[in-house]
Each structure stands twice: as structure tokens, then as C-alpha cells.
N, C-alpha and C. Protein backbone atom coordinates (compact mmCIF):
# COMPACT_ATOMS: atom_id res chain seq x y z
N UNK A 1 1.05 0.40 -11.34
CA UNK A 1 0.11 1.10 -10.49
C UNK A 1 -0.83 1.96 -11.33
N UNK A 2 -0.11 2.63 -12.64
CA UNK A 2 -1.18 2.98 -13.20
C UNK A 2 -2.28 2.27 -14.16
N UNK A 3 -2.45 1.27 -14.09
CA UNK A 3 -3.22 0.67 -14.97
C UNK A 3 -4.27 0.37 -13.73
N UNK A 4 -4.21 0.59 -12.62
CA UNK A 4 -5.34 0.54 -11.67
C UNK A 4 -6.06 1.51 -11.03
N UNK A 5 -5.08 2.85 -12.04
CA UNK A 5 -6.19 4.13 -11.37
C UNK A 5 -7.26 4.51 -11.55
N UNK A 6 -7.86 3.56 -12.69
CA UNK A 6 -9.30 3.90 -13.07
C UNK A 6 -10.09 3.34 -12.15
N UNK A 7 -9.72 1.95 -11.43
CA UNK A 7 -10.54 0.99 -10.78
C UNK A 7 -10.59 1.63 -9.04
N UNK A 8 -9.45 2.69 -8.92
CA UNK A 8 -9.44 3.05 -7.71
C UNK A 8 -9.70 4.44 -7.58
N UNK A 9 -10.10 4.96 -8.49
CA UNK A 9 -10.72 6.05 -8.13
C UNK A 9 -11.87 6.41 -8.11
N UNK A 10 -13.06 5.01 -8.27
CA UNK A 10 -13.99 5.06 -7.94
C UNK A 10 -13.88 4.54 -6.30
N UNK A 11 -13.59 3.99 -5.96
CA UNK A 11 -13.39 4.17 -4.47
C UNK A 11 -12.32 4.45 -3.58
N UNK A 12 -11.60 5.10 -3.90
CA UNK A 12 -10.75 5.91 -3.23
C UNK A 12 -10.47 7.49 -3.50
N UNK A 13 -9.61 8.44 -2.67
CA UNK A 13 -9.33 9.50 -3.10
C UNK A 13 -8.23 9.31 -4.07
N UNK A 14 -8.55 10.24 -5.35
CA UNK A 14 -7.04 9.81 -6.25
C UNK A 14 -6.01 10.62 -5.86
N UNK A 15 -6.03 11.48 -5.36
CA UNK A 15 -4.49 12.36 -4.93
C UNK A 15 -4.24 11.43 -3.77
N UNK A 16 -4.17 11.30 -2.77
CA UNK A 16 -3.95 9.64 -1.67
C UNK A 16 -3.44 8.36 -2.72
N UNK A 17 -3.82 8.28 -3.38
CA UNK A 17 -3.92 6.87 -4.35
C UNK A 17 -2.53 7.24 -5.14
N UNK A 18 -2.03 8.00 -5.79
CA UNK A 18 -1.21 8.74 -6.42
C UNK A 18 0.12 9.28 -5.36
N UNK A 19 0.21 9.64 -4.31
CA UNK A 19 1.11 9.82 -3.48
C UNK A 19 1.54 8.40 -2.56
N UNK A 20 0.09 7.14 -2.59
CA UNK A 20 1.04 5.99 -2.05
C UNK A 20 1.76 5.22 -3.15
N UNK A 21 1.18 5.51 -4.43
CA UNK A 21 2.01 4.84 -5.45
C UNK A 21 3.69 5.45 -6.19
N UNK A 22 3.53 6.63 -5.88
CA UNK A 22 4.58 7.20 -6.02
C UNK A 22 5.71 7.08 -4.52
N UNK A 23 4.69 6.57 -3.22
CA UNK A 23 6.04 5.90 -2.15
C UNK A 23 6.37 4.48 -2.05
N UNK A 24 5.53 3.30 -2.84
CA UNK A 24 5.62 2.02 -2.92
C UNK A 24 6.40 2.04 -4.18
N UNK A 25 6.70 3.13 -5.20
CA UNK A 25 7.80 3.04 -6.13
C UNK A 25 9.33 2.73 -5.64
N UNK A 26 9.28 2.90 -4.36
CA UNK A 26 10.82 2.50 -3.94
C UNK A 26 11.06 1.32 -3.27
N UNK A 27 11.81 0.44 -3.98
CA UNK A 27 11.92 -0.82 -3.22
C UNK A 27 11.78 -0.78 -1.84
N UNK A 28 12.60 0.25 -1.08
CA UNK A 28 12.88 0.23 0.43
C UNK A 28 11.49 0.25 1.10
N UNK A 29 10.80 1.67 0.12
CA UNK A 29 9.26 1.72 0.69
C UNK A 29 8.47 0.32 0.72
N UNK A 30 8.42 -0.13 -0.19
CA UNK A 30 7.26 -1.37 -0.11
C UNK A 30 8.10 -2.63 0.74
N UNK A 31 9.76 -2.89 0.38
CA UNK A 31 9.59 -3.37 1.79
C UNK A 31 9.29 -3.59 3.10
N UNK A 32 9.45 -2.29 3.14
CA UNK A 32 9.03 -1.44 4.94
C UNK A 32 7.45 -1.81 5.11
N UNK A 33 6.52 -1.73 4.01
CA UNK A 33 5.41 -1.89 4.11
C UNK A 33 4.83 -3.56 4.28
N UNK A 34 5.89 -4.18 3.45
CA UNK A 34 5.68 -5.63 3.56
C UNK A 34 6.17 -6.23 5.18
N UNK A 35 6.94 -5.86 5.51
CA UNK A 35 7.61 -6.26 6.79
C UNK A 35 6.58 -5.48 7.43
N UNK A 36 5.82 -4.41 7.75
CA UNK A 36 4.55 -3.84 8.80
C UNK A 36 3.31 -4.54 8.37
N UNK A 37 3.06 -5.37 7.45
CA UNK A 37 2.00 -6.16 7.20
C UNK A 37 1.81 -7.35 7.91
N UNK A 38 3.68 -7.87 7.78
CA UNK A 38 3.42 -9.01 8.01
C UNK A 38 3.92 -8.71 10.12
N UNK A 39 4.43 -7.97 10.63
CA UNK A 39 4.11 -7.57 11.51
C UNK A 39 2.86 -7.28 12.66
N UNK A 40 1.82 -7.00 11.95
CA UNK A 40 0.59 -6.78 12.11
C UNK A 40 -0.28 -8.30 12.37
N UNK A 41 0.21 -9.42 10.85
CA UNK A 41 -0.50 -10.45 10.87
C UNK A 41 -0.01 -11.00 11.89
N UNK A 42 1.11 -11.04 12.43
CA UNK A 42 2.07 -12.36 13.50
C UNK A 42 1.29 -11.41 14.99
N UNK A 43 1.11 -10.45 15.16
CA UNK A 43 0.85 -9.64 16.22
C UNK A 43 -0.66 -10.56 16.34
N UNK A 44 -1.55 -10.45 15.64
CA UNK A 44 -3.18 -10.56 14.84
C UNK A 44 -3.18 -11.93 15.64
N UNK A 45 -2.43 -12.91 14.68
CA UNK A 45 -2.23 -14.58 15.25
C UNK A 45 -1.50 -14.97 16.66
N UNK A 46 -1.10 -14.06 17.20
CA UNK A 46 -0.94 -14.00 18.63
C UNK A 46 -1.51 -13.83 19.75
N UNK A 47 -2.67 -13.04 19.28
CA UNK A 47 -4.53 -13.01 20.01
C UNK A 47 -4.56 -13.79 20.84
């Protein structure tokens, strides 16, 4: 994650950018996030 903070802090806030990378550091977190993604898409394709 840090080798992309240069590229995202031209368009993003870096304290935001820095507090989601420090919660996608936990497996459980980015699971949770992968399972609400793909949540979202099956919801999306159900239109």
C-alpha cells in the first residue's frame, strides 16, 4: 500500500488513504470488504 501513496495523494485525501490502508491490513478487514463488493455487484446484476 505504500508504494501507492505517491499516486494517491494526488487525488485523494492522504490521512483517509492511510487509515483505509492501515484497516485493509487485516485479513478479516479486506475480507469483509471483498464479500461487500461482491455483495453490491450481485445486488447491481439483479436490476
Amino acid at each position: 500500500m505504500l508504494a501507492l501513496n505517491p499516486f494517491v495523494q494526488a487525488i485523494f485525501n492522504t490521512m483517509e488513504y492511510q487509515k483505509f490502508a492501515l484497516i485493509i491490513e487485516k485479513d478479516e478487514n479486506l475480507e469483509l470488504l471483498i464479500q461487500c463488493i461482491e455483495k453490491l455487484d450481485a445486488d447491481k446484476q439483479g436490476e
